[in-house]
C-alpha atoms as a PDB file:
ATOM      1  CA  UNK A   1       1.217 100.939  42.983  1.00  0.00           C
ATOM      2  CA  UNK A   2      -1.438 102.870  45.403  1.00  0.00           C
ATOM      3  CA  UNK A   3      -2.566 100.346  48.025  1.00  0.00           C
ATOM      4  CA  UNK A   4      -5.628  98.582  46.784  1.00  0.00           C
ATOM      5  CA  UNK A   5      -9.728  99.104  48.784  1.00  0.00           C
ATOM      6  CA  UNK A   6     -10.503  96.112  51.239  1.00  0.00           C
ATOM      7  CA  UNK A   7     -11.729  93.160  49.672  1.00  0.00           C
ATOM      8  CA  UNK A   8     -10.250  93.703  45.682  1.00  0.00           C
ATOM      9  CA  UNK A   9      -7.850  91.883  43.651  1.00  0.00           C
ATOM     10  CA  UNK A  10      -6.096  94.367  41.635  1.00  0.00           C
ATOM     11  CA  UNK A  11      -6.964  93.611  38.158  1.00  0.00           C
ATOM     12  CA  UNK A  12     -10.677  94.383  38.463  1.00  0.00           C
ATOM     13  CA  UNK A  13     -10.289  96.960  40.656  1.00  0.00           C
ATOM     14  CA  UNK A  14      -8.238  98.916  37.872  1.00  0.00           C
ATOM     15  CA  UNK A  15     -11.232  98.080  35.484  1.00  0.00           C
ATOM     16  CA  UNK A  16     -13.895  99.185  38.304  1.00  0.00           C
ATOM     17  CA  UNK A  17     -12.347 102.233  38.710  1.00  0.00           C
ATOM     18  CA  UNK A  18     -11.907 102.780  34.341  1.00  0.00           C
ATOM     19  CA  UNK A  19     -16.114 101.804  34.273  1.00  0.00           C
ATOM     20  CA  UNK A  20     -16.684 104.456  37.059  1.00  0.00           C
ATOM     21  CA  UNK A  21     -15.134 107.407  35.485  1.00  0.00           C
ATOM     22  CA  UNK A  22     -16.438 106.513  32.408  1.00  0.00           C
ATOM     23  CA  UNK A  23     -19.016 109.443  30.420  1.00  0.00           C
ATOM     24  CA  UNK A  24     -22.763 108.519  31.538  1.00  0.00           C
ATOM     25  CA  UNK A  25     -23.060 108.934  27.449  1.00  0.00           C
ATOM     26  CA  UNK A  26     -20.775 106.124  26.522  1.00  0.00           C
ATOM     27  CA  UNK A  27     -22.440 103.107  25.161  1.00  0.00           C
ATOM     28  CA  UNK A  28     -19.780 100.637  24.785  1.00  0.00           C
ATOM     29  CA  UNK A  29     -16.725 100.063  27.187  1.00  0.00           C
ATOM     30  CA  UNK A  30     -13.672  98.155  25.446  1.00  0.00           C
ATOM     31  CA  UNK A  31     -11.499  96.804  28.068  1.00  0.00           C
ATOM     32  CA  UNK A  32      -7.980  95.322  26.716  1.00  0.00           C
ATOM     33  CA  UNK A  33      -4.778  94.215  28.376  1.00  0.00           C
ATOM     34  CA  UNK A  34      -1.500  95.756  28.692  1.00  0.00           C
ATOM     35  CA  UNK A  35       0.381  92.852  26.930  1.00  0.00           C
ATOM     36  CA  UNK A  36      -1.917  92.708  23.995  1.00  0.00           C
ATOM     37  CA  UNK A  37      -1.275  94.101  20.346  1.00  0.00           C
ATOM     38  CA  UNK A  38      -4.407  95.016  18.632  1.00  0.00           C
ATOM     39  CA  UNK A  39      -4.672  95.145  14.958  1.00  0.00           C
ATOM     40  CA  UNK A  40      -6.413  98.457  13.014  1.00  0.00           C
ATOM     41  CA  UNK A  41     -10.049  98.129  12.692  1.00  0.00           C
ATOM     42  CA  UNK A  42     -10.609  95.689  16.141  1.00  0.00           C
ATOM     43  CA  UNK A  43     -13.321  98.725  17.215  1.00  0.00           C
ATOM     44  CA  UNK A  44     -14.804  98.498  13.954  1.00  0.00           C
ATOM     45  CA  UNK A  45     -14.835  95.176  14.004  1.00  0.00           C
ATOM     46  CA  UNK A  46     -16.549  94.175  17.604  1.00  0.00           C
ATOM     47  CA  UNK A  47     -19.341  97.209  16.833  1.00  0.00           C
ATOM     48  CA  UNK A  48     -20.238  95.416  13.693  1.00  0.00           C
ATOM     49  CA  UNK A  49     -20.631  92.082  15.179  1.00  0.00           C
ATOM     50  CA  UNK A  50     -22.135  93.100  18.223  1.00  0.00           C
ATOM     51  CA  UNK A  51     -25.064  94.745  16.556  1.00  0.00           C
ATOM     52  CA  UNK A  52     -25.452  92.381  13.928  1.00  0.00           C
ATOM     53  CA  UNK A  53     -25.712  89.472  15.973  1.00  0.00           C
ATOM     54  CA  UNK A  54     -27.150  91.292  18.821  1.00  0.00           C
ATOM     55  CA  UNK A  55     -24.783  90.872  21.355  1.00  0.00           C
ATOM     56  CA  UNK A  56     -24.367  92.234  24.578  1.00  0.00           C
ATOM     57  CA  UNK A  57     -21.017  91.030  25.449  1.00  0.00           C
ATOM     58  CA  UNK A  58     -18.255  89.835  23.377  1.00  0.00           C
ATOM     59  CA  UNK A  59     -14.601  88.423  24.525  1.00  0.00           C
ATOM     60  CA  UNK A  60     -12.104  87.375  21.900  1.00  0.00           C
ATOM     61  CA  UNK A  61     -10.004  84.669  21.775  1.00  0.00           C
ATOM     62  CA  UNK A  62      -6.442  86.098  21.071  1.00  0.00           C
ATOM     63  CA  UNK A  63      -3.549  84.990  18.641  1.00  0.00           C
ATOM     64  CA  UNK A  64      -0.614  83.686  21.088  1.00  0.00           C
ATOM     65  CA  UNK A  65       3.149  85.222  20.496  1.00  0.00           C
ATOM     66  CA  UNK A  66       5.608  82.438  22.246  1.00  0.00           C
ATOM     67  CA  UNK A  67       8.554  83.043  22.066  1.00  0.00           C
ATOM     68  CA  UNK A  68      10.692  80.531  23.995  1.00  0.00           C
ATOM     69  CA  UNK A  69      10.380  76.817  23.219  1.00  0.00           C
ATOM     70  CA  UNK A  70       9.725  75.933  26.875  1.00  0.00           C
ATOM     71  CA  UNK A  71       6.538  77.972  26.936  1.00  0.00           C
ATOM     72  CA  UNK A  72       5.808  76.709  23.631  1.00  0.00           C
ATOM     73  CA  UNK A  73       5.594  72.958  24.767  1.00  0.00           C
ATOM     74  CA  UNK A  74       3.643  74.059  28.315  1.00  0.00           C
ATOM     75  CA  UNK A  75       0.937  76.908  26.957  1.00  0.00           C
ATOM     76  CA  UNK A  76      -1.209  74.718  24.554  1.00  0.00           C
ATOM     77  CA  UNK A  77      -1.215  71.827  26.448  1.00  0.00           C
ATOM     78  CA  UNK A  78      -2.705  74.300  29.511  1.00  0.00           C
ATOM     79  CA  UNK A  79      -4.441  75.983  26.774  1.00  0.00           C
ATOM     80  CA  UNK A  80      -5.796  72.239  26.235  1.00  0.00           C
ATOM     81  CA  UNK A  81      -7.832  71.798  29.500  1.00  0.00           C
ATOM     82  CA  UNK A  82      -9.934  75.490  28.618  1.00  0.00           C
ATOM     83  CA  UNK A  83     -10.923  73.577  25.415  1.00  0.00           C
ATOM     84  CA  UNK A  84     -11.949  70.068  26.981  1.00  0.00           C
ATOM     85  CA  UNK A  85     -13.749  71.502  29.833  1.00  0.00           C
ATOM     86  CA  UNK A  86     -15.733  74.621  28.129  1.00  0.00           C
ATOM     87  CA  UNK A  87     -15.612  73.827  24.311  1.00  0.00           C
ATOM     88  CA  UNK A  88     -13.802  75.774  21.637  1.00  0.00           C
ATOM     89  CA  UNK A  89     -14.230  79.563  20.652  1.00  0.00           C
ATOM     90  CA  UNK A  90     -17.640  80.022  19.462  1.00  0.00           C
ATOM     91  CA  UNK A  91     -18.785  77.143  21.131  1.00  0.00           C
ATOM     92  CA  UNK A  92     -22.638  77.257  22.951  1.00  0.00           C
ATOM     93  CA  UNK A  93     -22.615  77.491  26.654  1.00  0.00           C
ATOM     94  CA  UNK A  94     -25.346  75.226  27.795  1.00  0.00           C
ATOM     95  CA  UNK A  95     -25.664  77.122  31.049  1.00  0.00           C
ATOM     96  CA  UNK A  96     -24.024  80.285  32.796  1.00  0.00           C
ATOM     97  CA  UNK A  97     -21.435  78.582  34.357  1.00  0.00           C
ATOM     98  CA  UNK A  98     -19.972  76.598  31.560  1.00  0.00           C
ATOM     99  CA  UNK A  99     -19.539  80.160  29.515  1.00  0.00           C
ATOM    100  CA  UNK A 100     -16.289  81.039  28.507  1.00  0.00           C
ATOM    101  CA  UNK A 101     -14.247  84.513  28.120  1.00  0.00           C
ATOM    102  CA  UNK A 102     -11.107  86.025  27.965  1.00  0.00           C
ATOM    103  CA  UNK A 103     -10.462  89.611  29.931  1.00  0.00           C
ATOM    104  CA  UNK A 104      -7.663  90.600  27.431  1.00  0.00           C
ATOM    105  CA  UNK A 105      -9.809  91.878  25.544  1.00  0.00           C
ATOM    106  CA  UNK A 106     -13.808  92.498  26.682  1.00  0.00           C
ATOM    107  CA  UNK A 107     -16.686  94.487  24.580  1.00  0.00           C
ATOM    108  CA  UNK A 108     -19.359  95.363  26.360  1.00  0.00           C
ATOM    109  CA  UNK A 109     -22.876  97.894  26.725  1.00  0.00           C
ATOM    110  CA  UNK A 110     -22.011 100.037  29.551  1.00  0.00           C
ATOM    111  CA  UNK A 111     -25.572  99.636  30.308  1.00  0.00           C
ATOM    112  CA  UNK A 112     -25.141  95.836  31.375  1.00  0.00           C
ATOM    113  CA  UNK A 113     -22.467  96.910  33.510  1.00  0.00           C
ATOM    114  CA  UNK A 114     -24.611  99.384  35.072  1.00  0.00           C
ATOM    115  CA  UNK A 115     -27.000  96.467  35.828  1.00  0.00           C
ATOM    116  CA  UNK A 116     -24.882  94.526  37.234  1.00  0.00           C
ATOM    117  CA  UNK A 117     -22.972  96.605  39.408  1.00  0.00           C
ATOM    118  CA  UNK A 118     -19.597  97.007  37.379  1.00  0.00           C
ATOM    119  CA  UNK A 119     -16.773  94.904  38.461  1.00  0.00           C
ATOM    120  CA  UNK A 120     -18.078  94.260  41.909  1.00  0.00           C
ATOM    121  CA  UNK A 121     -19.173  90.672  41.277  1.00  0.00           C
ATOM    122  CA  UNK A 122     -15.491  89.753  40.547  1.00  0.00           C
ATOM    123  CA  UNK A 123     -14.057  91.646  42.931  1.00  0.00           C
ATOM    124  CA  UNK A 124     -12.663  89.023  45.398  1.00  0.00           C
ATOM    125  CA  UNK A 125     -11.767  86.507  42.115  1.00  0.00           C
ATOM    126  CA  UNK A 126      -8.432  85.808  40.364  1.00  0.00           C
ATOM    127  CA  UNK A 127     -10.484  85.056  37.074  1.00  0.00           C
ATOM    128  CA  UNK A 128     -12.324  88.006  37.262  1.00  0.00           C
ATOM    129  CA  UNK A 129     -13.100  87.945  33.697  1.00  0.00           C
ATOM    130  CA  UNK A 130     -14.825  84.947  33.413  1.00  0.00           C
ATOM    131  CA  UNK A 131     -16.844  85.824  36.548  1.00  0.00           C
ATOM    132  CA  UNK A 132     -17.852  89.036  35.493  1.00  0.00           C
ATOM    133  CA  UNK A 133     -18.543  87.457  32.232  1.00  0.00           C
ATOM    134  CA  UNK A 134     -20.762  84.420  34.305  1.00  0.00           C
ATOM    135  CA  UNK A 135     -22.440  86.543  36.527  1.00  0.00           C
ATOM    136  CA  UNK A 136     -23.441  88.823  33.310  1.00  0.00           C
ATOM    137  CA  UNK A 137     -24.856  85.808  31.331  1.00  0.00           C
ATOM    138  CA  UNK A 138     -26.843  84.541  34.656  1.00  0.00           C
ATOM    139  CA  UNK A 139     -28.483  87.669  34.694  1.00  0.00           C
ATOM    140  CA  UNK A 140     -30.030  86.957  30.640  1.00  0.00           C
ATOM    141  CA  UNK A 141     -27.693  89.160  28.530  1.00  0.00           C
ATOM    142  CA  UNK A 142     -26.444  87.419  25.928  1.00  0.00           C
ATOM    143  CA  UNK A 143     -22.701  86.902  25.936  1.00  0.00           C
ATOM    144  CA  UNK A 144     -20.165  85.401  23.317  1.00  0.00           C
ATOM    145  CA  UNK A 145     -16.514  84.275  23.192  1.00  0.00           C
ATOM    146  CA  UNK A 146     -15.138  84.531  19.960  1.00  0.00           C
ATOM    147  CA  UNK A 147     -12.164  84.199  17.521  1.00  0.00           C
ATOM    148  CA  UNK A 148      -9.654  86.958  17.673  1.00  0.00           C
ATOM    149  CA  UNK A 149      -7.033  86.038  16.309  1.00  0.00           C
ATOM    150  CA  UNK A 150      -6.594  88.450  13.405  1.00  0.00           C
ATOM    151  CA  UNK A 151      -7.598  90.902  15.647  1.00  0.00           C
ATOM    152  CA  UNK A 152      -4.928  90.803  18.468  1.00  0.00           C
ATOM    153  CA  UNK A 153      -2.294  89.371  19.641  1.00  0.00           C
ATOM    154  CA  UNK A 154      -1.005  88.660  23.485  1.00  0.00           C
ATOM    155  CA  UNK A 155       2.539  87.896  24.400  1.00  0.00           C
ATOM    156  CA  UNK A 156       1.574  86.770  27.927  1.00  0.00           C
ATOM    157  CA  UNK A 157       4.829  85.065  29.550  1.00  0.00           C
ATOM    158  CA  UNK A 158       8.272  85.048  28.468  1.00  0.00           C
ATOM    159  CA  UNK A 159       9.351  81.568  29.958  1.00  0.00           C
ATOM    160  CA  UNK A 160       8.571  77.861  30.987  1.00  0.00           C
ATOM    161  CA  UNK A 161       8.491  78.833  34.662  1.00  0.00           C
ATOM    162  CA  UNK A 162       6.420  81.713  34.304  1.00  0.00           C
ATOM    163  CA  UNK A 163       3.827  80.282  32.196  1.00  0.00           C
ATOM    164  CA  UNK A 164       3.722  77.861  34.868  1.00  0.00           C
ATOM    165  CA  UNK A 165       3.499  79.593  38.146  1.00  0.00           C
ATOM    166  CA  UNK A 166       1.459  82.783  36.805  1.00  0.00           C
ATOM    167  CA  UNK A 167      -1.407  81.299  34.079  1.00  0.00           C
ATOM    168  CA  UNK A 168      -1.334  77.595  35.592  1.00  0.00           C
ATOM    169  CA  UNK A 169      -2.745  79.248  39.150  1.00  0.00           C
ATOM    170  CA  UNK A 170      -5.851  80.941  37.526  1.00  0.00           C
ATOM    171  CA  UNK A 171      -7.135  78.029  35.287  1.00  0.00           C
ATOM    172  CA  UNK A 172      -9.059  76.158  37.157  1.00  0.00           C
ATOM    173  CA  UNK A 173     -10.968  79.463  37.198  1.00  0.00           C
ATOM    174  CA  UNK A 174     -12.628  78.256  40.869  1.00  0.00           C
ATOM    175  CA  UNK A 175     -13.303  81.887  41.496  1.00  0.00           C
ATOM    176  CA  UNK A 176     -16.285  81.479  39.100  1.00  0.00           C
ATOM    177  CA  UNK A 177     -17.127  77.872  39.617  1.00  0.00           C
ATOM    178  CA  UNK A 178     -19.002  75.865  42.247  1.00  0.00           C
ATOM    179  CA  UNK A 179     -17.140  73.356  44.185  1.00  0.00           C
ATOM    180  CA  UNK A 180     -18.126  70.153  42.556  1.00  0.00           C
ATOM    181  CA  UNK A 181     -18.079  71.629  39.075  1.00  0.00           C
ATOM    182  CA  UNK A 182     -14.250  72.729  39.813  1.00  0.00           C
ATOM    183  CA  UNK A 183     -13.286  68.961  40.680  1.00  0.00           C
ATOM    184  CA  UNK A 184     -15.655  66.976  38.044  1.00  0.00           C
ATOM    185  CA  UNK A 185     -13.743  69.198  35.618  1.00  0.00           C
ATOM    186  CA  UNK A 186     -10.391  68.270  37.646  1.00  0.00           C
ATOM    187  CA  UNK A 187     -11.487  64.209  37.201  1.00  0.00           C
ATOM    188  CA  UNK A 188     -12.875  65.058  33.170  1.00  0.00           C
ATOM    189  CA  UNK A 189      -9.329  66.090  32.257  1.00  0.00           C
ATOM    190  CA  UNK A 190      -7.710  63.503  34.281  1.00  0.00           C
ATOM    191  CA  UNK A 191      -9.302  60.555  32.484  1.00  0.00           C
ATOM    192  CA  UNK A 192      -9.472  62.470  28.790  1.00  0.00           C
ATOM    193  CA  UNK A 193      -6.241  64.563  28.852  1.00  0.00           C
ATOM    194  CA  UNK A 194      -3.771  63.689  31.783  1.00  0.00           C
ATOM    195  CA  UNK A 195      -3.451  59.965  31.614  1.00  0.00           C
ATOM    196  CA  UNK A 196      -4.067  58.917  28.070  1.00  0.00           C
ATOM    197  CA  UNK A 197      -0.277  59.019  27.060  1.00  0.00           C
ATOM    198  CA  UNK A 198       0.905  57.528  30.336  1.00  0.00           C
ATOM    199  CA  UNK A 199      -1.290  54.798  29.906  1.00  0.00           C
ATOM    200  CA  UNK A 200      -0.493  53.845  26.524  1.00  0.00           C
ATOM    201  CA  UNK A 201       3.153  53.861  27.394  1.00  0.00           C
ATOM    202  CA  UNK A 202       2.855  51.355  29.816  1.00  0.00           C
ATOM    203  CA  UNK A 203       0.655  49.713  28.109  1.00  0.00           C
ATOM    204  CA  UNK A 204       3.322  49.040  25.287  1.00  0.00           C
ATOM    205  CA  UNK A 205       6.232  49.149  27.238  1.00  0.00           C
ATOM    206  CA  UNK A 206       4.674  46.040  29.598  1.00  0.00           C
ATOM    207  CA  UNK A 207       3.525  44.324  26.024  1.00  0.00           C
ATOM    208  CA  UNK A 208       0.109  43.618  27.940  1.00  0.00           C
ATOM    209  CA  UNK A 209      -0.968  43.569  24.758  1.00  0.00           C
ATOM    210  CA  UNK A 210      -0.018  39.536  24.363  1.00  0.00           C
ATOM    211  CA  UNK A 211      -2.021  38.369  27.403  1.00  0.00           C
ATOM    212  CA  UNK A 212      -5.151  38.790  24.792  1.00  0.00           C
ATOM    213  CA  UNK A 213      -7.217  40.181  27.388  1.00  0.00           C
ATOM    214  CA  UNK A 214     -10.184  41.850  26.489  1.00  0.00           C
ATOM    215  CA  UNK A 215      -9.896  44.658  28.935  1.00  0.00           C
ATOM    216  CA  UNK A 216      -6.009  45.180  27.951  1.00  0.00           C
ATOM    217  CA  UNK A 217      -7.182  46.022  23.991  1.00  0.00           C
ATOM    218  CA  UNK A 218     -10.460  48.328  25.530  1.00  0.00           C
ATOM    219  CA  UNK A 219      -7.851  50.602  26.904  1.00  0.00           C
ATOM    220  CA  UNK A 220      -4.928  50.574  24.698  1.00  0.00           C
ATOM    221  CA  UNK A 221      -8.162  51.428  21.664  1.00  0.00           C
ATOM    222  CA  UNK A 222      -9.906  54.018  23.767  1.00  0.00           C
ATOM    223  CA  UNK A 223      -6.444  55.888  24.686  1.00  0.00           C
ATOM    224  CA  UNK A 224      -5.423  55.448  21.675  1.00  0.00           C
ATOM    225  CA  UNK A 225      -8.124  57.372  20.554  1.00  0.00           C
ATOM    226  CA  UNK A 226      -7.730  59.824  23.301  1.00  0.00           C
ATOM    227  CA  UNK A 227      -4.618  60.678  22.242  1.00  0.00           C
ATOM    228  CA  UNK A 228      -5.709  60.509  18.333  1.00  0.00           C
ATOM    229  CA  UNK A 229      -8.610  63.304  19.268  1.00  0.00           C
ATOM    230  CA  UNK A 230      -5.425  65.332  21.201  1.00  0.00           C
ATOM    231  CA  UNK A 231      -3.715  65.218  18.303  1.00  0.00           C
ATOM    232  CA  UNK A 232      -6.583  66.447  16.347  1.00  0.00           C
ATOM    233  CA  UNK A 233      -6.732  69.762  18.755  1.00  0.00           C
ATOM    234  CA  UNK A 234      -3.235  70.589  18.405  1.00  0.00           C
ATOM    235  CA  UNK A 235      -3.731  70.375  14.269  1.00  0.00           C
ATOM    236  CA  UNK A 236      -6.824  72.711  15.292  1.00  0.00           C
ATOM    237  CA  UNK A 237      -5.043  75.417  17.574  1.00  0.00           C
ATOM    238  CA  UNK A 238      -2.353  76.028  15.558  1.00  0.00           C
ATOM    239  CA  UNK A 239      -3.988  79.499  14.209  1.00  0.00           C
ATOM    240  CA  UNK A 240      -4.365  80.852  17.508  1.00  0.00           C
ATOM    241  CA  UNK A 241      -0.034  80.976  17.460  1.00  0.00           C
ATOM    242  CA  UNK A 242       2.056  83.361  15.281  1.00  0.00           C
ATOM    243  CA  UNK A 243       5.725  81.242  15.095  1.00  0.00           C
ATOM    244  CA  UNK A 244       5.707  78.130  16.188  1.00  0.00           C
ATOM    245  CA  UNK A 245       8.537  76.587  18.048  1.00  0.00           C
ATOM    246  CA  UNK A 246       8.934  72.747  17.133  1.00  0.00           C
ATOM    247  CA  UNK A 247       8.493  72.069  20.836  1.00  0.00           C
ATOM    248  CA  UNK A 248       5.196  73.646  19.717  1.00  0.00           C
ATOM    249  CA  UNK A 249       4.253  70.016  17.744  1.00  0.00           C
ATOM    250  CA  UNK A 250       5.212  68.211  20.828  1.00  0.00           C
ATOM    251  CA  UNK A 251       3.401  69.827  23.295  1.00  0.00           C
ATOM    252  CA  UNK A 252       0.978  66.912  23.957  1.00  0.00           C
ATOM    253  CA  UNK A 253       3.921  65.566  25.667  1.00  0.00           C
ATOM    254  CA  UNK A 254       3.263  68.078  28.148  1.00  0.00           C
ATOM    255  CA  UNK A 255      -0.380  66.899  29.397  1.00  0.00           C
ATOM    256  CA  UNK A 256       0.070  65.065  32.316  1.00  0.00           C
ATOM    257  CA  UNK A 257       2.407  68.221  33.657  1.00  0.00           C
ATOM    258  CA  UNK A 258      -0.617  70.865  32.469  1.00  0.00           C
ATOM    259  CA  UNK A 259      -3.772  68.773  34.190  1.00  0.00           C
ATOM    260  CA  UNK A 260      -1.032  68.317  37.625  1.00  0.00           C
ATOM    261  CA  UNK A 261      -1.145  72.442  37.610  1.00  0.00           C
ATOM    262  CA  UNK A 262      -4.782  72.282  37.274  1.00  0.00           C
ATOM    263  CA  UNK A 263      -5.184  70.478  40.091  1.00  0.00           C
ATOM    264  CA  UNK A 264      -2.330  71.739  41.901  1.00  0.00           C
ATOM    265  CA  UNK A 265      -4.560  75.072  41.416  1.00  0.00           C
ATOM    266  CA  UNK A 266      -7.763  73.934  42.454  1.00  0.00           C
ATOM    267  CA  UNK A 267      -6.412  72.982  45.670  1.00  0.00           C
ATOM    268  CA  UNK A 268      -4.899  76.388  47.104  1.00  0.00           C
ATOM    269  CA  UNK A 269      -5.295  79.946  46.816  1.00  0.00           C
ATOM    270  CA  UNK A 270      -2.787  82.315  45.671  1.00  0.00           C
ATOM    271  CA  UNK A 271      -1.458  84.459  48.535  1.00  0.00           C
ATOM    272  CA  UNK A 272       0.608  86.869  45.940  1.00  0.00           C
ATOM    273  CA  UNK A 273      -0.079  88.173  42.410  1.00  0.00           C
ATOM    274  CA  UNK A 274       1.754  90.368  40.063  1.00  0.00           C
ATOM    275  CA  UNK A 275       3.477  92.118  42.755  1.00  0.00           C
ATOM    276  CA  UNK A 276       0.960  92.158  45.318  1.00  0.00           C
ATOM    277  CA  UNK A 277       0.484  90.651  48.947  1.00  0.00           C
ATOM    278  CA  UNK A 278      -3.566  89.216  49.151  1.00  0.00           C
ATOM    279  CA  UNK A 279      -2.686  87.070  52.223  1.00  0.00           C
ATOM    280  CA  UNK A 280      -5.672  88.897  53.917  1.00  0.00           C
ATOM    281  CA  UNK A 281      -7.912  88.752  50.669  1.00  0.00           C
ATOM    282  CA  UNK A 282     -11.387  88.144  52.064  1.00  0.00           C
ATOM    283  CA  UNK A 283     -10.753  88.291  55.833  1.00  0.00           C
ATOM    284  CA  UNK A 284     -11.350  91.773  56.033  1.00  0.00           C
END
């Protein structure tokens, strides 16, 4: 690859440099992902809703190929902590930075790029889509994150261990959130998502249960329905996947290990990505 400008992550640098040589006469810019599949009439599709419902950005949720039953047991438990921290797809953002997108595939008026300077404002960020998407709704244009799913598909990672190191270091999205926001979430998913099932476990397995205390019941009932309303999620995601792997069904097994990478993430930088040495990133 050609050595990147000072001060650019790669990604939205390629997109930067697509919206630049772009015809002055275009009105929309549709910005998609190497690894996705789109289905015939997606164009047709985004146009109709965008002017219908008058908006000025649109992201789409895609429909998940796994493949491998390792990343089928990881991805929706990671894919999880999106949904307890920002809401489902479709779901109102009740201020700029709680909005929610998905670069893989982006429709947008080149106009509001134009007003906003391109991909400049995510230029330093390793979730540059949902910072160009925050910094776009901050400035009043009205953005949405929909359903996509039989419009495109994604085959993102091909293993356990990819899924892990390459989409586990970008989703605590702190490139687009403020400090304490990045950790409340961090604590949020702790208490709702990463303990739950450890909890009940020893709850039963120590039979605390027969002590009769008060406190004992409060926890094993609200985990219990912790883990009832995970279960619940799971039944609801299972559109957003083509074949599903059994490991698939079991993937709320896999909680505690997805909110660990979320904080793993929160707490360091990545000094490498896709190929590509950003120990310098922002020192320039």
């Amino acid at each position: 690859d050609d050595p990147l400008p000072p001060g650019w992550v790669g990604r939205p640098w390629a997109l930067h440099t697509g919206y630049l040589r772009s015809s002055p006469e275009t009105e929309w810019i549709l910005e998609m992902d190497a690894d996705t599949a789109a289905q015939p009439g997606l164009v047709a599709a985004l146009l109709q809703v965008a002017q219908q419902e008058q908006w000025d950005l649109i992201t789409l949720a895609p429909q998940f190929i796994l493949k491998h039953p390792g990343e089928s047991w990881i991805q929706p438990a990671l894919l999880t902590t999106l949904i307890y921290r920002f809401g489902a797809v479709g779901s109102e953002a009740g201020s700029p930075e709680r909005v929610m997108a998905n670069g893989q595939c982006l429709w947008v008026k080149k106009s509001v790029l134009d007003a906003v300077g391109g991909h400049e404002s995510s230029r330093l960020s390793f979730c540059d889509d949902v910072t160009l998407v925050r910094t776009i709704a901050a400035a009043g244009y009205r953005v949405g994150f929909l359903d996509g799913s039989q419009l495109f598909q994604v085959r993102m990672y091909t293993s356990f261990q990819e899924t892990w190191r390459e989409w586990g270091r970008s989703l605590d999205l702190k490139d687009a959130s403020p400090w304490g926001q990045i950790w409340g979430d961090c604590l949020f998913l702790l208490a709702t998502q990463g303990l739950p099932l450890v909890l009940l476990i020893a709850l039963v397995a120590s039979q605390s249960w027969r002590w009769g205390s008060p406190l004992v019941w409060a926890s094993l009932g609200l985990n219990g329905v912790l883990m009832l309303l995970r279960i619940a999620v799971l039944a609801g995601i299972q559109a957003s996947y083509g074949h599903k792997a059994w490991s698939f069904w079991l993937s709320p097994l896999a909680d505690p290990l997805a909110v660990v990478r979320i904080i793993l993430s929160a707490g360091s930088r990545p000094r490498s990505w896709r190929g590509r040495d950003y120990q310098q990133l922002g020192t320039e």
